[in-house]
C-alpha atoms as a PDB file:
ATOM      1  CA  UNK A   1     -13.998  10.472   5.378  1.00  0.00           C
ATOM      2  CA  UNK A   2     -14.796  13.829   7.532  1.00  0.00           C
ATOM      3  CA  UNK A   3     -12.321  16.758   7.849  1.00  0.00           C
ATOM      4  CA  UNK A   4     -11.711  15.803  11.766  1.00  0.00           C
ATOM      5  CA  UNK A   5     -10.565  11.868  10.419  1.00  0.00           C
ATOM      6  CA  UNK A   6      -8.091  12.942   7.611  1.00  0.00           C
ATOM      7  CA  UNK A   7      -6.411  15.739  10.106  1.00  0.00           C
ATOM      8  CA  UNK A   8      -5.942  12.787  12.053  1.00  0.00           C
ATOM      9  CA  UNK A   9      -4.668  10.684   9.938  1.00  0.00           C
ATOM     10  CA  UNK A  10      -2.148  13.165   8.301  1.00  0.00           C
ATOM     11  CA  UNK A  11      -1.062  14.075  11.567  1.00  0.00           C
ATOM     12  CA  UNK A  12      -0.177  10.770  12.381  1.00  0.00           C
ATOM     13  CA  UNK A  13       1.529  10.213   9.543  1.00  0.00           C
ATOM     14  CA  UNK A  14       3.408  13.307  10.030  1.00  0.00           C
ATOM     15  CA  UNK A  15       4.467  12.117  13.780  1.00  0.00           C
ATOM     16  CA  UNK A  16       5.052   8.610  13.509  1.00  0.00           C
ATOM     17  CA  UNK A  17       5.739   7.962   9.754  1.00  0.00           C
ATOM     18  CA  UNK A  18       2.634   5.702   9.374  1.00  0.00           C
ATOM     19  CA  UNK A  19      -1.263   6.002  10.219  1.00  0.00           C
ATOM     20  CA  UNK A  20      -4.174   3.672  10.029  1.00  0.00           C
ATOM     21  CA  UNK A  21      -7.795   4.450   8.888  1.00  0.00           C
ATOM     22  CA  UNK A  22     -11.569   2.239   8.827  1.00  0.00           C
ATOM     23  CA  UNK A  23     -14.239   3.082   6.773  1.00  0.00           C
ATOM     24  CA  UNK A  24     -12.060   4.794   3.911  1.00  0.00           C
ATOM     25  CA  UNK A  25     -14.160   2.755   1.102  1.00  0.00           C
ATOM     26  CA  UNK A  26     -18.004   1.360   0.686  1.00  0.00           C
ATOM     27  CA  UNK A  27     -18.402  -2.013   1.752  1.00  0.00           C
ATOM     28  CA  UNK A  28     -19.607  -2.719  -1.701  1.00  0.00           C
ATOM     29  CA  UNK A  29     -16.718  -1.327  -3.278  1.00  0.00           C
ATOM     30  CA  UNK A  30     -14.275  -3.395  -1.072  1.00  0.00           C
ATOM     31  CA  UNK A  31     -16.416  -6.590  -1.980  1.00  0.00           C
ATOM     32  CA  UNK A  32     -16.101  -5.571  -5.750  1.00  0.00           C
ATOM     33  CA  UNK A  33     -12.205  -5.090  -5.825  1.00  0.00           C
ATOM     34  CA  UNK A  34     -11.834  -8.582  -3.931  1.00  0.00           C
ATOM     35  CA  UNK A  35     -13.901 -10.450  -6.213  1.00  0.00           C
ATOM     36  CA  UNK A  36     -10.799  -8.820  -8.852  1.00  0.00           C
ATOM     37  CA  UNK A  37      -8.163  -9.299  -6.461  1.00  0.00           C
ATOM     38  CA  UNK A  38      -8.994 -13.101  -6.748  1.00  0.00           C
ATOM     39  CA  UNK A  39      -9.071 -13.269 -10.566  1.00  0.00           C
ATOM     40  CA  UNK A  40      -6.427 -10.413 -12.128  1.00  0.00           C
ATOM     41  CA  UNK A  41      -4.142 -11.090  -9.791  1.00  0.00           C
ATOM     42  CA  UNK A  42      -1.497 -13.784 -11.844  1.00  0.00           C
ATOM     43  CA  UNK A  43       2.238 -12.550 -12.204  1.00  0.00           C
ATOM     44  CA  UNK A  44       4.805 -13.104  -9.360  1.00  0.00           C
ATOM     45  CA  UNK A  45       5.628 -10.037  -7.096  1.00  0.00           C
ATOM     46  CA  UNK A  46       9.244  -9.219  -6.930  1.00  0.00           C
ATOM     47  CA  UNK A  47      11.563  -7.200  -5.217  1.00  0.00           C
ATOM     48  CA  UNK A  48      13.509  -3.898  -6.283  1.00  0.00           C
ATOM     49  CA  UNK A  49      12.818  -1.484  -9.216  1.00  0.00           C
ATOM     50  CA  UNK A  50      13.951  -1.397 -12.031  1.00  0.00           C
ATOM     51  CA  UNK A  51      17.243  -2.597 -12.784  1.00  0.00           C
ATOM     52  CA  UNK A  52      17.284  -4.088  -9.351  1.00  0.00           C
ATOM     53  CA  UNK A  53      13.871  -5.952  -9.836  1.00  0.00           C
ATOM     54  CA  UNK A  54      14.374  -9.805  -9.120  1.00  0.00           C
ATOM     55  CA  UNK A  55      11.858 -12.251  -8.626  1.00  0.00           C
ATOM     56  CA  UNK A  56      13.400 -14.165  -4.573  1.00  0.00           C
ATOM     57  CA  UNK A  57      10.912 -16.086  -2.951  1.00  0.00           C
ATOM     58  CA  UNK A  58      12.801 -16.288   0.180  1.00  0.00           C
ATOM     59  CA  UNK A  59      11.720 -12.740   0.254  1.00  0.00           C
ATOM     60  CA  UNK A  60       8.838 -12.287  -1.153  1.00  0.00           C
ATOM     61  CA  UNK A  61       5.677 -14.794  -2.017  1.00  0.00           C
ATOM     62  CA  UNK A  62       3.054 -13.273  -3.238  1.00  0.00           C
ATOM     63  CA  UNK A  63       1.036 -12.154  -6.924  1.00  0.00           C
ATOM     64  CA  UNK A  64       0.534  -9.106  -7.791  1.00  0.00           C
ATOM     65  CA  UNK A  65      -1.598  -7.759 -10.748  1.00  0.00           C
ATOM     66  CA  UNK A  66      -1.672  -3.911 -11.454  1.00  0.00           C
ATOM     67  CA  UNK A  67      -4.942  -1.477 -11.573  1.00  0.00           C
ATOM     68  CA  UNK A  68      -5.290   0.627 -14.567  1.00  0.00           C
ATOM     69  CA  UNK A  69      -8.911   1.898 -13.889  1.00  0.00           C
ATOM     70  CA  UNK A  70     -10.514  -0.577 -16.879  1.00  0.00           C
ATOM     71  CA  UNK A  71     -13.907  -1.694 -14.517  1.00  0.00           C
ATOM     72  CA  UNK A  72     -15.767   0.595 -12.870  1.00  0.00           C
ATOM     73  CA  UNK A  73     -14.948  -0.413  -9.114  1.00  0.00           C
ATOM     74  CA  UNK A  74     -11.124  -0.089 -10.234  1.00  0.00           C
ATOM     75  CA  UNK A  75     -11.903   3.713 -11.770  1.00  0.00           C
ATOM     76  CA  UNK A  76     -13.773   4.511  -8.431  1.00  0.00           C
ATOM     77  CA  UNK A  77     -10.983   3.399  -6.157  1.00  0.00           C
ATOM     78  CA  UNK A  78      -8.385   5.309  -8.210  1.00  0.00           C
ATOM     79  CA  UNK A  79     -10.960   8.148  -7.877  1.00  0.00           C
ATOM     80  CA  UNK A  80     -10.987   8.232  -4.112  1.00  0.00           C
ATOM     81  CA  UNK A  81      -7.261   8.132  -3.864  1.00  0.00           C
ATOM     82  CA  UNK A  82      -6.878  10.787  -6.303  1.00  0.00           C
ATOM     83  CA  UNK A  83      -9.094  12.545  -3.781  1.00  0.00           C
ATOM     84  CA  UNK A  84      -6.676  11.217  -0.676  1.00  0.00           C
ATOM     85  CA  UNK A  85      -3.311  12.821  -2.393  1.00  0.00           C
ATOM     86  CA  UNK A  86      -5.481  16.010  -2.593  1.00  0.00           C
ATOM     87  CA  UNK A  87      -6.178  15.920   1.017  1.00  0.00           C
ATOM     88  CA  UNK A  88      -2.345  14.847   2.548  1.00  0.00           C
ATOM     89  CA  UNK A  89      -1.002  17.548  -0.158  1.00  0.00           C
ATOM     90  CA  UNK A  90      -3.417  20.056   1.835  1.00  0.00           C
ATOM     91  CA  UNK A  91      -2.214  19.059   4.995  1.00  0.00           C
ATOM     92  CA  UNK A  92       1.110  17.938   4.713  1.00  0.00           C
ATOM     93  CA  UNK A  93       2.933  19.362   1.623  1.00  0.00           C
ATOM     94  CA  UNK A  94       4.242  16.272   0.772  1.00  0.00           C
ATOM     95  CA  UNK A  95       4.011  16.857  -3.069  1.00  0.00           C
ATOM     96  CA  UNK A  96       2.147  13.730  -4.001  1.00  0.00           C
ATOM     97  CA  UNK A  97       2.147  13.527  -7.575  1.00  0.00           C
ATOM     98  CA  UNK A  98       2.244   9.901  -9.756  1.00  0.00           C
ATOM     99  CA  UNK A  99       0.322   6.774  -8.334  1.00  0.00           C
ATOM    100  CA  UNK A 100       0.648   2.863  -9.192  1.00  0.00           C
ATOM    101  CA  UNK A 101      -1.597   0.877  -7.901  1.00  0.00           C
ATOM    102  CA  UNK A 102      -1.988  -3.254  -7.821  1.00  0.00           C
ATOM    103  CA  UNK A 103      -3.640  -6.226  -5.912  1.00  0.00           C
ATOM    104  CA  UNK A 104      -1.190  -8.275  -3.944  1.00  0.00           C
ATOM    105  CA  UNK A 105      -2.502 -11.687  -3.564  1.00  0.00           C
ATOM    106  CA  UNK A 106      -0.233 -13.883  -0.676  1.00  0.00           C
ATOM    107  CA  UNK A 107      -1.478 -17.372  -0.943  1.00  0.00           C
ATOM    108  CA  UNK A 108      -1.203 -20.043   2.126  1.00  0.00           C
ATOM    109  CA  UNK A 109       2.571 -19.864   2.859  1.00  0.00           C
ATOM    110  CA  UNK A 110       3.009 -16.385   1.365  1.00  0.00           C
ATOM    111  CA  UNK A 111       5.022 -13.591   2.985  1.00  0.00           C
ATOM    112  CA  UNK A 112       7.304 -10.370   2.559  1.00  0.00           C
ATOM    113  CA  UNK A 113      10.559  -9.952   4.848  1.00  0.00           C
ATOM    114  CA  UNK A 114      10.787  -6.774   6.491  1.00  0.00           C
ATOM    115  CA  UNK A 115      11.739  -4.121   4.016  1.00  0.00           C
ATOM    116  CA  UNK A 116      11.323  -0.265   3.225  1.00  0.00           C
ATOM    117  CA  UNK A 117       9.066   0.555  -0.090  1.00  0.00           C
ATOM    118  CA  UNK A 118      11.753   2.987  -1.261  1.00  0.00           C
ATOM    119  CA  UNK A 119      15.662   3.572  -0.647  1.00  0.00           C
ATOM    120  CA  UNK A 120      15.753   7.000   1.303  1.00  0.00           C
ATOM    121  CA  UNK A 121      16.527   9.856  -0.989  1.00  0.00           C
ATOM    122  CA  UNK A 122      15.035   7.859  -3.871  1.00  0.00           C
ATOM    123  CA  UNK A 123      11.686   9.440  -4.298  1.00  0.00           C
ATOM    124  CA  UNK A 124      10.336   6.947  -6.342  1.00  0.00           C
ATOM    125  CA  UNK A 125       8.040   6.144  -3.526  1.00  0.00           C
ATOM    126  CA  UNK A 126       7.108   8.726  -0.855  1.00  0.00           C
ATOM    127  CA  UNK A 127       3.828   7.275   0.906  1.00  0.00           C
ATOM    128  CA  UNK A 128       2.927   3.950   0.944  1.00  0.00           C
ATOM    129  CA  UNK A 129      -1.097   2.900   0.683  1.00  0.00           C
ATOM    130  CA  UNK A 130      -2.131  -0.478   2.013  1.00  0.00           C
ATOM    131  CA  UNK A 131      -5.987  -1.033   1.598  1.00  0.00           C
ATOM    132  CA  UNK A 132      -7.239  -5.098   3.080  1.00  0.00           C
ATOM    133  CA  UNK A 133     -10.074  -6.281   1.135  1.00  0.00           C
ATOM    134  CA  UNK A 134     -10.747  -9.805   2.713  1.00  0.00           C
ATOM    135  CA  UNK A 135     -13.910 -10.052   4.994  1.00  0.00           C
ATOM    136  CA  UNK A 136     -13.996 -11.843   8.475  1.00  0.00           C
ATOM    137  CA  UNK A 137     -10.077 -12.194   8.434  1.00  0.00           C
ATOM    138  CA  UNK A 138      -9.672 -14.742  11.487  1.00  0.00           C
ATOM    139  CA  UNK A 139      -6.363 -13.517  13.628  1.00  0.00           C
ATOM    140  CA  UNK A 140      -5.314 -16.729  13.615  1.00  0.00           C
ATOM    141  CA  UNK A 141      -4.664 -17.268   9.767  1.00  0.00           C
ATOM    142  CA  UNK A 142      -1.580 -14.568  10.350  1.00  0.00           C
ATOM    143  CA  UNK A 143      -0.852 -12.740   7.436  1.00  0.00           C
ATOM    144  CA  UNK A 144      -0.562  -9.171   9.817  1.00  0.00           C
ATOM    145  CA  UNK A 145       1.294  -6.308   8.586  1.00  0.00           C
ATOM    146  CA  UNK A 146       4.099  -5.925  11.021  1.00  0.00           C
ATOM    147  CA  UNK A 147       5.241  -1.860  11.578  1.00  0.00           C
ATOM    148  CA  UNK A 148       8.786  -1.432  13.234  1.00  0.00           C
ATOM    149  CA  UNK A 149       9.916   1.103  15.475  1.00  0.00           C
ATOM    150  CA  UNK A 150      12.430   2.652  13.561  1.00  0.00           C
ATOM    151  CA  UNK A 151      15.445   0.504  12.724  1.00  0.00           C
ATOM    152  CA  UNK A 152      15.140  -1.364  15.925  1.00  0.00           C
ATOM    153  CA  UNK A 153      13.719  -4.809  16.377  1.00  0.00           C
ATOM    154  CA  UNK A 154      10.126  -3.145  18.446  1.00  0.00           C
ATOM    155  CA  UNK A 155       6.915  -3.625  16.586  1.00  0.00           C
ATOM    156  CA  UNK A 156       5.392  -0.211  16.692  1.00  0.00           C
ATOM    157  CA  UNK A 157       1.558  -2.433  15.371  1.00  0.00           C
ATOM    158  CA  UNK A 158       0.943  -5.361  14.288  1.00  0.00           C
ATOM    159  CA  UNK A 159      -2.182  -4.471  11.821  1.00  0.00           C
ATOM    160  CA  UNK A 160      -4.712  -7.245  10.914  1.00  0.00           C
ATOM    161  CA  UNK A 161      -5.342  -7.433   7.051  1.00  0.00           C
ATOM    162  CA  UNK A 162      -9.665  -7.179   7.386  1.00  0.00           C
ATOM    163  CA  UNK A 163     -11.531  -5.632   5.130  1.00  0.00           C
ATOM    164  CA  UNK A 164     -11.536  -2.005   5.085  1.00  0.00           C
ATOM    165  CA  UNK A 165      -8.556  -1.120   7.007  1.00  0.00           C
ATOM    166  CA  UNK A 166      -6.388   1.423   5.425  1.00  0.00           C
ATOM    167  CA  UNK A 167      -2.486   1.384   6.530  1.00  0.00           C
ATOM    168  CA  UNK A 168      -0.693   4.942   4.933  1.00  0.00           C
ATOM    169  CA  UNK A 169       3.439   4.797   5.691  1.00  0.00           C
ATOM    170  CA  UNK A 170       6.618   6.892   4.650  1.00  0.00           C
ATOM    171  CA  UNK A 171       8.266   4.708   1.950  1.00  0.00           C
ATOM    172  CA  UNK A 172      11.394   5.656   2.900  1.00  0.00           C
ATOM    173  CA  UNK A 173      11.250   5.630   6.424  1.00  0.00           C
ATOM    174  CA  UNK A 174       8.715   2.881   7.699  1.00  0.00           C
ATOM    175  CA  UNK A 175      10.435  -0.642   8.069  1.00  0.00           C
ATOM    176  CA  UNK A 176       7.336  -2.979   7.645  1.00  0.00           C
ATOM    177  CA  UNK A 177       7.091  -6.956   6.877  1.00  0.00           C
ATOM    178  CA  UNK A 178       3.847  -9.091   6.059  1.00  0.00           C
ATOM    179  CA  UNK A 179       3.757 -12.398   8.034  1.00  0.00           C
ATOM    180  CA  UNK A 180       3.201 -15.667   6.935  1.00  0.00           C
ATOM    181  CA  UNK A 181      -0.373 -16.464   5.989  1.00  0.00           C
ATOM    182  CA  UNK A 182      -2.077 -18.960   6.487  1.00  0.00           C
ATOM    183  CA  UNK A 183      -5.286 -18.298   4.219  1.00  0.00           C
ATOM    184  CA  UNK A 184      -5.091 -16.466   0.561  1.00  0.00           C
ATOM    185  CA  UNK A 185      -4.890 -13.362   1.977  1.00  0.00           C
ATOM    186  CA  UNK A 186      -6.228 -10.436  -1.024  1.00  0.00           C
ATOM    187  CA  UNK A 187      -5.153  -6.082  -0.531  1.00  0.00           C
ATOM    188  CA  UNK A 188      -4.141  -3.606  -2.679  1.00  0.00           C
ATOM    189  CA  UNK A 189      -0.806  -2.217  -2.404  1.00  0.00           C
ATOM    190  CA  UNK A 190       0.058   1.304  -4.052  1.00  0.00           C
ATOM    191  CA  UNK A 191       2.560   4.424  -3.911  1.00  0.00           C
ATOM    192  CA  UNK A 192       2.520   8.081  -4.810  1.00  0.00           C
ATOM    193  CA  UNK A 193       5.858   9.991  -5.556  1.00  0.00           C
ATOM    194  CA  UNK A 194       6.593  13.156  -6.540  1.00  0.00           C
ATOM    195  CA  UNK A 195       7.181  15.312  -9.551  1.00  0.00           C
ATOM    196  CA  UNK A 196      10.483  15.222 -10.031  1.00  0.00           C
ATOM    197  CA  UNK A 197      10.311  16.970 -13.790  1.00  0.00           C
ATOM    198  CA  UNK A 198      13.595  18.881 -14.473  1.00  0.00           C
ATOM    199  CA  UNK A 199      14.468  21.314 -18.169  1.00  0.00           C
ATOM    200  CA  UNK A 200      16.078  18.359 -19.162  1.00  0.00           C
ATOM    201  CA  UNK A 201      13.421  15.939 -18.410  1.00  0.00           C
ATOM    202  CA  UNK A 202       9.653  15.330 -18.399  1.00  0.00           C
ATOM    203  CA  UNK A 203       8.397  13.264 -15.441  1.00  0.00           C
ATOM    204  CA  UNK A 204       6.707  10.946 -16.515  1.00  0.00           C
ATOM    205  CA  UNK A 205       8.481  10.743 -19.636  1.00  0.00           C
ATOM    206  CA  UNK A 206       6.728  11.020 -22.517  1.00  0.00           C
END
């Protein structure tokens, strides 16, 4: 991605509190993580952290299955987004220090409620990363990540999950939801915080 693109991009993060971007990863590289999307992805996505985490499919129905950089096309995509925190840091400030990573598989019937990544304040999440790995995504299977206006009801985008298309938010500002699907629909969802090491404490701890 050129100089011009990620200016844009961080500036339209910076302005509206979410920004989309094409052509972020090789095509071969998106076909590679969906082929593991398909297979790694097994354990049910919740809702929460932490203490609060609680499997509730009225709010969530989906898989999720985490990336720890053990094949090569996981390594290279936590490579390139190592390379993206550099870049917003450069622009932005923001601090970007930890990332998590998984793929979020919604099958037929799947769906998240509108919701914020991160409680404000929290820090636990600062920018959200959505990456869409499915190919020749038909508008009609639903599925589209739904961006609010603020706390109002307005739909600032509707994005359609096709492969490629990057979607960056504020975690604690950007109320998103993911429609129902119709068709297994495969992405990668992922956060970075911030350091928040203190005297008293090593982040992460040790």
């Amino acid at each position: 991605v050129g100089d011009n693109r990620l200016a844009a991009l961080a500036d339209d993060l910076a302005t509206h509190g979410w920004a989309t971007l094409d052509g972020w990863l090789a095509p071969g590289l998106i076909a590679a993580l969906h082929a593991e999307a398909g297979a790694f992805a097994d354990t049910p996505a919740g809702v929460g952290r932490e203490d609060g985490h609680m499997l509730d499919a009225s709010v969530r129905r989906a898989r999720l299955g985490w990336l720890d950089g053990a094949t090569s096309a996981q390594a290279d995509f936590l490579a390139a987004a190592d390379a993206l925190r550099a870049a917003l840091n450069a622009r932005l400030f923001l601090g970007l220090f930890e990332f998590e990573a998984g793929f979020a598989v919604y099958p037929p019937g799947g769906f998240y409620a509108r919701h914020r990544d991160s409680f404000r304040g929290a820090k636990n999440r600062v920018v959200s990363l959505v990456v869409y790995l499915d190919p020749a995504w038909d508008p009609a299977w639903g599925g589209a990540l739904v961006i609010y206006d603020g706390d109002t009801a307005t739909v600032a985008a509707a994005v359609t999950p096709r492969a490629g298309t990057v979607v960056l938010m504020l975690s604690e500002e950007i109320d998103h939801e993911v429609r129902v699907t119709a068709h297994e629909r495969r992405a990668i969802a992922a956060w970075w915080r911030v350091n928040q090491s203190a005297p008293e404490r090593v982040d992460p701890a040790a």
